[in-house]
PDB file of N, CA and C in Angstrom:
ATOM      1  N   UNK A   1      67.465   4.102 104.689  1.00  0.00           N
ATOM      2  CA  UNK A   1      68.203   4.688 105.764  1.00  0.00           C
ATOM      3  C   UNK A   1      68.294   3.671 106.892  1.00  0.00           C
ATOM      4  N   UNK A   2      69.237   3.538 107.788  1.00  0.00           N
ATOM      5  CA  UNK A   2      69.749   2.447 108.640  1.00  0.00           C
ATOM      6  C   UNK A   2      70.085   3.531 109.871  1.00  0.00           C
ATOM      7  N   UNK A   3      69.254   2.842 110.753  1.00  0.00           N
ATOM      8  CA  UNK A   3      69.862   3.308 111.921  1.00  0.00           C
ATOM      9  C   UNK A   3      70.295   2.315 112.909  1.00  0.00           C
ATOM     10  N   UNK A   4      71.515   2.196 113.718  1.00  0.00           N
ATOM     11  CA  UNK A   4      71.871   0.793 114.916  1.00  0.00           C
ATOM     12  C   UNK A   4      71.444   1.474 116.234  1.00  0.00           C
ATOM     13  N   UNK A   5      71.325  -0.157 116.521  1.00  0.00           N
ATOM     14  CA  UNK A   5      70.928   0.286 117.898  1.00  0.00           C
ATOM     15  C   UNK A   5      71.519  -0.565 119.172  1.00  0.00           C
ATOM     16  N   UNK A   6      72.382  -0.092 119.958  1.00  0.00           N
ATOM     17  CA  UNK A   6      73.196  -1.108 120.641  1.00  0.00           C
ATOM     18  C   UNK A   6      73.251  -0.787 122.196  1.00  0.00           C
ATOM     19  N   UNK A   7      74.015  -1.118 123.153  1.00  0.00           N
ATOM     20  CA  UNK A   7      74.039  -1.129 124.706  1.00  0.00           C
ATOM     21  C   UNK A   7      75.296  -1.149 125.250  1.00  0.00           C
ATOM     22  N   UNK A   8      75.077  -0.418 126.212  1.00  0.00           N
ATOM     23  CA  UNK A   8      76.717  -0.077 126.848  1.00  0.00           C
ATOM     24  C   UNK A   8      76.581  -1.347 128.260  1.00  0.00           C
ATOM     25  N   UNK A   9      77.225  -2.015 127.931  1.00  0.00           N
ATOM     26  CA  UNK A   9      77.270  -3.234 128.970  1.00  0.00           C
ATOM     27  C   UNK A   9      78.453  -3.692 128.953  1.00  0.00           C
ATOM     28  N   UNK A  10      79.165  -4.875 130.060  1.00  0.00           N
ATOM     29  CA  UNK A  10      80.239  -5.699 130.459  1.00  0.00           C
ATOM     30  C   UNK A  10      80.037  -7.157 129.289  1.00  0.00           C
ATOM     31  N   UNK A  11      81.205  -7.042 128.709  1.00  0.00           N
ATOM     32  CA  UNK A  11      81.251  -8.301 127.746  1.00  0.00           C
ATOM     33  C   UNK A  11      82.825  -9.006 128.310  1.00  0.00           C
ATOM     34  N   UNK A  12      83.393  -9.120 128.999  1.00  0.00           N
ATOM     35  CA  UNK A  12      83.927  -9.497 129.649  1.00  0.00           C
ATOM     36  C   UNK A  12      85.230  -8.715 129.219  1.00  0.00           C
ATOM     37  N   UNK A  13      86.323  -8.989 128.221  1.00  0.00           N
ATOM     38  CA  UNK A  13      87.445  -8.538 127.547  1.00  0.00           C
ATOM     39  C   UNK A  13      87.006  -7.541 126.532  1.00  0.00           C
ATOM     40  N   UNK A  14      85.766  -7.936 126.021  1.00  0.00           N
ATOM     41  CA  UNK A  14      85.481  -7.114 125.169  1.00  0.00           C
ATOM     42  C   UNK A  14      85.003  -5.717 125.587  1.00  0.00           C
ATOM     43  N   UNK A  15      85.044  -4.517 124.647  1.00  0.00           N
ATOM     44  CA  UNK A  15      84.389  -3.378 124.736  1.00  0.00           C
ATOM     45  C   UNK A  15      83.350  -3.030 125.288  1.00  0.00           C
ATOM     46  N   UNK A  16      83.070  -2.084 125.942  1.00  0.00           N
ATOM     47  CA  UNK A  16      81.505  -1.811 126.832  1.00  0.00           C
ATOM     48  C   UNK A  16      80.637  -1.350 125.741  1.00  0.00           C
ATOM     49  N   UNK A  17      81.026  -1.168 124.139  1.00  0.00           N
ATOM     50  CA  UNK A  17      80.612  -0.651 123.288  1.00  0.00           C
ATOM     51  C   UNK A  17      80.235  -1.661 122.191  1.00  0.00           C
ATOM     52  N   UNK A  18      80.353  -3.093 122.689  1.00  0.00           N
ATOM     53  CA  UNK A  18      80.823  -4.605 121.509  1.00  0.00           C
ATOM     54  C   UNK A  18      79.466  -4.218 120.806  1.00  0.00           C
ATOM     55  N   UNK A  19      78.277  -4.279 121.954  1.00  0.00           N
ATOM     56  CA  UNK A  19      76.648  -3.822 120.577  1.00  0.00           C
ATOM     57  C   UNK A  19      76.630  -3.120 119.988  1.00  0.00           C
ATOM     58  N   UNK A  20      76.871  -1.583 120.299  1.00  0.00           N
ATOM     59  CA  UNK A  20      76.376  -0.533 119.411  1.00  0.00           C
ATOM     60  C   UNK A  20      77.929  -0.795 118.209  1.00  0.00           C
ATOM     61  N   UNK A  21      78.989  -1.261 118.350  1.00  0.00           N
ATOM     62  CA  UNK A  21      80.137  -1.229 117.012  1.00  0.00           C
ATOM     63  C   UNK A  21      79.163  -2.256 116.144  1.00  0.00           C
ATOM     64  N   UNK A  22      79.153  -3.795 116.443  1.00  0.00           N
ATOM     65  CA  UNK A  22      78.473  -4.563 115.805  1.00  0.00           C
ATOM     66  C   UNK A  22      77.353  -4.102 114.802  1.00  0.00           C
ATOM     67  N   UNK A  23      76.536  -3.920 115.374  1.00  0.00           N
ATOM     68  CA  UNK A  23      75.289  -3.032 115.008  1.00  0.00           C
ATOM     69  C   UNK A  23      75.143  -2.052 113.884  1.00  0.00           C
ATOM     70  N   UNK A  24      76.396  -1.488 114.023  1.00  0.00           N
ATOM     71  CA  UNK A  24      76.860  -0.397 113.174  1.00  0.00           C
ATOM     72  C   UNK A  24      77.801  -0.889 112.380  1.00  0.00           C
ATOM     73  N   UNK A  25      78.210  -2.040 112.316  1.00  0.00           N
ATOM     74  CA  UNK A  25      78.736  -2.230 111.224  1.00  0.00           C
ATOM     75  C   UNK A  25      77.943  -3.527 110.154  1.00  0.00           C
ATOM     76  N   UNK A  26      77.069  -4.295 110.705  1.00  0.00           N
ATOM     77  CA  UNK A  26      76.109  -4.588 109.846  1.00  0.00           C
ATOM     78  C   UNK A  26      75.068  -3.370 109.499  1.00  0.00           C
ATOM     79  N   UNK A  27      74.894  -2.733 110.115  1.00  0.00           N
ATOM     80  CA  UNK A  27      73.590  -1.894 108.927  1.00  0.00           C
ATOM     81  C   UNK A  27      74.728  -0.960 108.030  1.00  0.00           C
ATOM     82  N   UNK A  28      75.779  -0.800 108.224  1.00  0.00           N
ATOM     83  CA  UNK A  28      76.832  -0.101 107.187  1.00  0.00           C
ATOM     84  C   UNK A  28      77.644  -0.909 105.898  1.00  0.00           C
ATOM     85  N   UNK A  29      77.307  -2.391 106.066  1.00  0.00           N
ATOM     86  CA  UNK A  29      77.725  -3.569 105.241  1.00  0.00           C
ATOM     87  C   UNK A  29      76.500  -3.384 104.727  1.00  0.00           C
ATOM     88  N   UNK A  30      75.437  -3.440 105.547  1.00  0.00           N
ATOM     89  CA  UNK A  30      73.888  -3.745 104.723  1.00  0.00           C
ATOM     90  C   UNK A  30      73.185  -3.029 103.629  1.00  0.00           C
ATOM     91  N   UNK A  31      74.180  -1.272 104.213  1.00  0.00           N
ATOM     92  CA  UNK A  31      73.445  -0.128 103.364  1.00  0.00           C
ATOM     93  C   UNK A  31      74.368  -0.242 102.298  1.00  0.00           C
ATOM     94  N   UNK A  32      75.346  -0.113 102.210  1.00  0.00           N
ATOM     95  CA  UNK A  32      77.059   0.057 100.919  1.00  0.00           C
ATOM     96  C   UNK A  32      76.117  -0.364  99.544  1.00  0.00           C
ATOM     97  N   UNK A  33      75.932  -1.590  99.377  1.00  0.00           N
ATOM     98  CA  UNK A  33      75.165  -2.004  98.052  1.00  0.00           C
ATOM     99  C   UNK A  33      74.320  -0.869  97.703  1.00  0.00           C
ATOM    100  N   UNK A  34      73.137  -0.537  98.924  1.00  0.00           N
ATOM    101  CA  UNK A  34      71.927   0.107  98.422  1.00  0.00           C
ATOM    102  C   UNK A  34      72.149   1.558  98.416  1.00  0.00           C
ATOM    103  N   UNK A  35      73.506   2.099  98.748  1.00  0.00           N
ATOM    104  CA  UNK A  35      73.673   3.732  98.167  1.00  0.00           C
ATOM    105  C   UNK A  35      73.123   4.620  99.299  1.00  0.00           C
ATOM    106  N   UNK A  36      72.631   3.847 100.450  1.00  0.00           N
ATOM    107  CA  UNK A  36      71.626   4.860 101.614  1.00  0.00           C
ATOM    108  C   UNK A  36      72.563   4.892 103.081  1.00  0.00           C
ATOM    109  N   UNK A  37      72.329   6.079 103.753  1.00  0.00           N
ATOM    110  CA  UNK A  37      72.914   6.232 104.552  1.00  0.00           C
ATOM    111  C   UNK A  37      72.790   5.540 105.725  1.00  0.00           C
ATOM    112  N   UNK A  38      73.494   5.480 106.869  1.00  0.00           N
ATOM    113  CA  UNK A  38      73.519   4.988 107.792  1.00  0.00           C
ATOM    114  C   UNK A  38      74.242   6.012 109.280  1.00  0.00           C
ATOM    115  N   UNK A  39      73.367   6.070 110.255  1.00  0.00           N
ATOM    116  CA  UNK A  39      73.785   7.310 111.228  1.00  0.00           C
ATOM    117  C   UNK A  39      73.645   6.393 112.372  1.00  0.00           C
ATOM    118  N   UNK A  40      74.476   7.130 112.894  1.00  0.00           N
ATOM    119  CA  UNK A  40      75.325   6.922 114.313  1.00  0.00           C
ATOM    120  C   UNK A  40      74.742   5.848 114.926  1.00  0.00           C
ATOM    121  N   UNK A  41      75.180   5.015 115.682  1.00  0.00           N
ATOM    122  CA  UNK A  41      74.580   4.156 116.528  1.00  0.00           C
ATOM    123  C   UNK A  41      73.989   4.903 117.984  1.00  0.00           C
ATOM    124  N   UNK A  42      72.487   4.266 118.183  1.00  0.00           N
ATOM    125  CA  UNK A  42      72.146   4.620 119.268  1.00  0.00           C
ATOM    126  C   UNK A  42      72.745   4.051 120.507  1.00  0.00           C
ATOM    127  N   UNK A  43      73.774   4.526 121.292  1.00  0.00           N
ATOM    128  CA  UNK A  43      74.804   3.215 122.098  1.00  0.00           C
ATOM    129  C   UNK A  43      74.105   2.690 123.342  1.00  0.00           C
ATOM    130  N   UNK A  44      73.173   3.710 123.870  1.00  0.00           N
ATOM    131  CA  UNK A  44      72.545   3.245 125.184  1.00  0.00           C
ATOM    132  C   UNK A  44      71.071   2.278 125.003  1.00  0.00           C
ATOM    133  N   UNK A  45      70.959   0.945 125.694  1.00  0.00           N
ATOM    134  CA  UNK A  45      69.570  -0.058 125.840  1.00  0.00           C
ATOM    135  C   UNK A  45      69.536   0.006 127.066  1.00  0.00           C
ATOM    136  N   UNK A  46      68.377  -1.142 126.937  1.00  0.00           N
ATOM    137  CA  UNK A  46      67.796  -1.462 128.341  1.00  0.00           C
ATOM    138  C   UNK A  46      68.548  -2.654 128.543  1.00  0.00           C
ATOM    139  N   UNK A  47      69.205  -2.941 129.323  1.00  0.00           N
ATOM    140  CA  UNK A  47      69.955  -3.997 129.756  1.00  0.00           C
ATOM    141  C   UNK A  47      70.348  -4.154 131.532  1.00  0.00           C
ATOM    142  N   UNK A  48      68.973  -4.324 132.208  1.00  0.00           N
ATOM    143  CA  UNK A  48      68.949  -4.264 133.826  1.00  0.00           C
ATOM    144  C   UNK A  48      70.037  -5.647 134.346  1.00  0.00           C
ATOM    145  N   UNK A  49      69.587  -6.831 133.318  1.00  0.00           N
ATOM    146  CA  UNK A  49      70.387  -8.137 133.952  1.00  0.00           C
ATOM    147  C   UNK A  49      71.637  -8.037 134.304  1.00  0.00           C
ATOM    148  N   UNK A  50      72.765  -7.074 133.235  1.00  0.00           N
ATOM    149  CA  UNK A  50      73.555  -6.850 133.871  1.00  0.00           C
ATOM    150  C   UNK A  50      74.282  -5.917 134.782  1.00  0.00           C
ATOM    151  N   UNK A  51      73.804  -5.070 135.692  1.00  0.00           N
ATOM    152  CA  UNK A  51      73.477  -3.779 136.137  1.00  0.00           C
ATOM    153  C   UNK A  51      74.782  -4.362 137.190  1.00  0.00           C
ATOM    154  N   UNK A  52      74.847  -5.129 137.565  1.00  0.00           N
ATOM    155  CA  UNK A  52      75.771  -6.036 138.474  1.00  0.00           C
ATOM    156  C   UNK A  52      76.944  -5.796 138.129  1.00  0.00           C
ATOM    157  N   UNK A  53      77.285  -6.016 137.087  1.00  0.00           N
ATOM    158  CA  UNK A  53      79.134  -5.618 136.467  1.00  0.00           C
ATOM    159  C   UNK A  53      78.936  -4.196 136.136  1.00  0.00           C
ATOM    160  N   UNK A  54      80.585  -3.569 136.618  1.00  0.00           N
ATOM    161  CA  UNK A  54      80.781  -2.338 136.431  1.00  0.00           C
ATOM    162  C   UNK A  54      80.563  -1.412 134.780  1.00  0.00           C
ATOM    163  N   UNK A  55      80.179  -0.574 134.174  1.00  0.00           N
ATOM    164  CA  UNK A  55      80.130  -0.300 133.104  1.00  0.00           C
ATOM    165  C   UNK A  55      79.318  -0.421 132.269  1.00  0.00           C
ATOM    166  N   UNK A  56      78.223  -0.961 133.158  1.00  0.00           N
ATOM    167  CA  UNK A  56      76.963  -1.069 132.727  1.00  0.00           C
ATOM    168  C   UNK A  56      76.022   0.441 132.422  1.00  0.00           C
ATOM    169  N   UNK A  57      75.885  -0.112 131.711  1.00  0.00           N
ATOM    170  CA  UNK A  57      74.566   1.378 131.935  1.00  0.00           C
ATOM    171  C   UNK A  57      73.779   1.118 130.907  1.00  0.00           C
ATOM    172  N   UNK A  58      72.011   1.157 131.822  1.00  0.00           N
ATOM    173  CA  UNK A  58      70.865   1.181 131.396  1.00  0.00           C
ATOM    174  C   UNK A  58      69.749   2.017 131.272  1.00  0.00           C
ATOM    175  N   UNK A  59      68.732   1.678 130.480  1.00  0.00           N
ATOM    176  CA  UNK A  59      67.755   2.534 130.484  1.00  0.00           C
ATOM    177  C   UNK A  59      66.565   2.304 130.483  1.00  0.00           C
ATOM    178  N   UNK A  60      65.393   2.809 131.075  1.00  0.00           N
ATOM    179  CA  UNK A  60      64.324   1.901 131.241  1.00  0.00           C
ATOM    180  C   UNK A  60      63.740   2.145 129.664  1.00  0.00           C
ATOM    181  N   UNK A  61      62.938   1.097 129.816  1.00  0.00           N
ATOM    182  CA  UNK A  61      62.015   0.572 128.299  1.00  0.00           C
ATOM    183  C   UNK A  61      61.382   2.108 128.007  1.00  0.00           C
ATOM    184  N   UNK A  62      60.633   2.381 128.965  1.00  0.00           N
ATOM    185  CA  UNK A  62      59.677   3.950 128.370  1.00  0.00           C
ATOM    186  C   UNK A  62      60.913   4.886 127.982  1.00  0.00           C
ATOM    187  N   UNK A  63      61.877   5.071 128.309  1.00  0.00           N
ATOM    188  CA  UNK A  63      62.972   6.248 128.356  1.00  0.00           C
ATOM    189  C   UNK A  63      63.375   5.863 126.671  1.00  0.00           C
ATOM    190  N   UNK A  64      64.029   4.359 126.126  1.00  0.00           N
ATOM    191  CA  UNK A  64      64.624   3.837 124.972  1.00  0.00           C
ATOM    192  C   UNK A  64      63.384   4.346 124.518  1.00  0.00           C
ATOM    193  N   UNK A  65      62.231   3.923 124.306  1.00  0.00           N
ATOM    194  CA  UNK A  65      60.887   3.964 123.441  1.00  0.00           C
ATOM    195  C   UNK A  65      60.875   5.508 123.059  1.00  0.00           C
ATOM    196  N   UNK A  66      60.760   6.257 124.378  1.00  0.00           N
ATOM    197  CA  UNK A  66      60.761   7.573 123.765  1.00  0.00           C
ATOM    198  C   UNK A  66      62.092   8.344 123.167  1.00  0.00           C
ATOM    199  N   UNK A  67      62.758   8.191 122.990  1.00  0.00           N
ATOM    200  CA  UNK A  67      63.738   8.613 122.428  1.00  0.00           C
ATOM    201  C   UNK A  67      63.954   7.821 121.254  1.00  0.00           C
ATOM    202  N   UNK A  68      63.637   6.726 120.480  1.00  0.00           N
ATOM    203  CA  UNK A  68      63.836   6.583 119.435  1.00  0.00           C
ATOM    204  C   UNK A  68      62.350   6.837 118.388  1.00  0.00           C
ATOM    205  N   UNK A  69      61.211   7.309 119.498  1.00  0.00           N
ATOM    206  CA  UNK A  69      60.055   7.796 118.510  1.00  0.00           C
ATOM    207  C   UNK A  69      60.571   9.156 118.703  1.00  0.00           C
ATOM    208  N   UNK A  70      61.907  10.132 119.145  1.00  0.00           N
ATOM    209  CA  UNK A  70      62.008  11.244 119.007  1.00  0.00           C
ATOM    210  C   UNK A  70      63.003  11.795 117.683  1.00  0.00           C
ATOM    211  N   UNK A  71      63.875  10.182 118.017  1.00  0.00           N
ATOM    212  CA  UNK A  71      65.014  10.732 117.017  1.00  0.00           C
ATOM    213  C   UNK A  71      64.115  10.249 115.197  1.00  0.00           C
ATOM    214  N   UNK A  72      63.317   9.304 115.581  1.00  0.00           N
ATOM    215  CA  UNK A  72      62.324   8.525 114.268  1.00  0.00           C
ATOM    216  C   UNK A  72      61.622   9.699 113.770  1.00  0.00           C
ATOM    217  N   UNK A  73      60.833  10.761 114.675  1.00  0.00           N
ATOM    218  CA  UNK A  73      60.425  11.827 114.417  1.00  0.00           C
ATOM    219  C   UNK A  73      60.800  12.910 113.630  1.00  0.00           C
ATOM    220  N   UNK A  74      62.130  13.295 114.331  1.00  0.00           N
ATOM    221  CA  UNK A  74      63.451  13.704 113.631  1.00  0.00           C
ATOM    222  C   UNK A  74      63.192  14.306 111.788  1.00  0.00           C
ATOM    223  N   UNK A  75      63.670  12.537 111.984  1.00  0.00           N
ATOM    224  CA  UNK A  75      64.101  11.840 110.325  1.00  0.00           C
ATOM    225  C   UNK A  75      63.039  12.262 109.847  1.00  0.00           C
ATOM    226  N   UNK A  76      61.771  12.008 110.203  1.00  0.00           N
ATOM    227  CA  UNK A  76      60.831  12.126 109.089  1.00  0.00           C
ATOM    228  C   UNK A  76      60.777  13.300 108.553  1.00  0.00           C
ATOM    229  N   UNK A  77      60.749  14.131 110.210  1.00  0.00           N
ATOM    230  CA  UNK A  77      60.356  15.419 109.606  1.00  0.00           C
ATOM    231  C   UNK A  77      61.150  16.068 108.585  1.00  0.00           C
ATOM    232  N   UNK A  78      62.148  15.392 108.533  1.00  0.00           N
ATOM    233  CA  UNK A  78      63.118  15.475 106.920  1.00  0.00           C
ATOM    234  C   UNK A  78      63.055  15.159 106.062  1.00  0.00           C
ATOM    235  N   UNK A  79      61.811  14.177 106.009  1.00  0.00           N
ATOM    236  CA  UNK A  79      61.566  13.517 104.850  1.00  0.00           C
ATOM    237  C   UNK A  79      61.676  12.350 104.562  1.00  0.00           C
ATOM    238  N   UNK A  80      62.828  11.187 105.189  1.00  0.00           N
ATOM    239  CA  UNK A  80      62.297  10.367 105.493  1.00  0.00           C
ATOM    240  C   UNK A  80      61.414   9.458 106.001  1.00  0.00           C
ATOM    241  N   UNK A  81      61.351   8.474 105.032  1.00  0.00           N
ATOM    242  CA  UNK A  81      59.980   7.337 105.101  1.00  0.00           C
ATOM    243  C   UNK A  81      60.426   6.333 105.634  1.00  0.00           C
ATOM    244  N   UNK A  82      61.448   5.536 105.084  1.00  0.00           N
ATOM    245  CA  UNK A  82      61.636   4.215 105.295  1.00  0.00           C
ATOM    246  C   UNK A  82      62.968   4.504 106.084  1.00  0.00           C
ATOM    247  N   UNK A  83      62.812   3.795 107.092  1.00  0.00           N
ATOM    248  CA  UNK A  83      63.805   3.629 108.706  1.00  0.00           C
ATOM    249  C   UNK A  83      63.893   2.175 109.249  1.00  0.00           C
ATOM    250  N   UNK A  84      65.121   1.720 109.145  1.00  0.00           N
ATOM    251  CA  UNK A  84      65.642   0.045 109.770  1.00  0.00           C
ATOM    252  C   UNK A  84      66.345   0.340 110.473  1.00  0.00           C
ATOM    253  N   UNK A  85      66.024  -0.172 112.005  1.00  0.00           N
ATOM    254  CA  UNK A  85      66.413  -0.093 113.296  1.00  0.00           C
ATOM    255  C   UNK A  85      67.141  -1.480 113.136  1.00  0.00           C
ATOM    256  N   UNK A  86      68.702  -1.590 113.072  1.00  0.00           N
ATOM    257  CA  UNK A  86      69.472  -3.024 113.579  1.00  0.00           C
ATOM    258  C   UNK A  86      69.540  -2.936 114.903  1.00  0.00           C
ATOM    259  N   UNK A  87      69.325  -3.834 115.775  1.00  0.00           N
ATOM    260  CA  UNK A  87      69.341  -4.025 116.783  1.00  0.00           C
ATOM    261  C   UNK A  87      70.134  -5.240 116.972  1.00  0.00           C
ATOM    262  N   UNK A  88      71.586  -4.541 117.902  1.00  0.00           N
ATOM    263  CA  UNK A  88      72.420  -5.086 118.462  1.00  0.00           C
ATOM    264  C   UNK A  88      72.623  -5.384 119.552  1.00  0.00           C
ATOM    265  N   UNK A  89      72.027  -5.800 120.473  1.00  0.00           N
ATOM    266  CA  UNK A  89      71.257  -6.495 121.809  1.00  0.00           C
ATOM    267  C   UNK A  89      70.116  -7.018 121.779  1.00  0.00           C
ATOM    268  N   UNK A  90      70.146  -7.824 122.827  1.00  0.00           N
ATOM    269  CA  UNK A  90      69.397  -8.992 122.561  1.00  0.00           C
ATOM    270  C   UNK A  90      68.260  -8.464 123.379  1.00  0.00           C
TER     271      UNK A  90
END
């Protein structure tokens, strides 16, 4: 199972969305061979450096942390075991 994980930030021309698409489309190239799913990109990171350009939007480290041990929680409690976080920000 593949989950992305990306950031709503200023890429200049590009999309405020360029991480979380990226992101989501390597772990969806990555999964195709192996038959396993792949869900939604998480679109919001922590990305303070650029807080400066409009369209930014961040989140602090404890806020990301807990919410992906909520949505990780989630999954399991479904039964999933094995979980790959792509991470599309740096």
């Amino acid at each position: 199972r593949r989950a992305a994980l990306g950031s709503v930030e200023q890429h200049a021309f590009l999309s405020l969305a360029v991480d979380a698409i990226l992101a989501e489309e390597v772990a969806a190239a990555a999964a195709e061979p192996l038959g396993v799913p792949v869900f939604p990109a998480q679109a919001y990171g922590v990305t303070p450096t650029y807080m400066a350009y409009p369209g930014t939007m961040s989140l602090r480290l404890e806020t990301l942390l807990q919410v992906l041990r909520d949505l990780i929680g989630s999954l399991h409690q479904h039964g999933f075991r094995r979980i790959v976080i792509v991470n599309g920000h740096g």
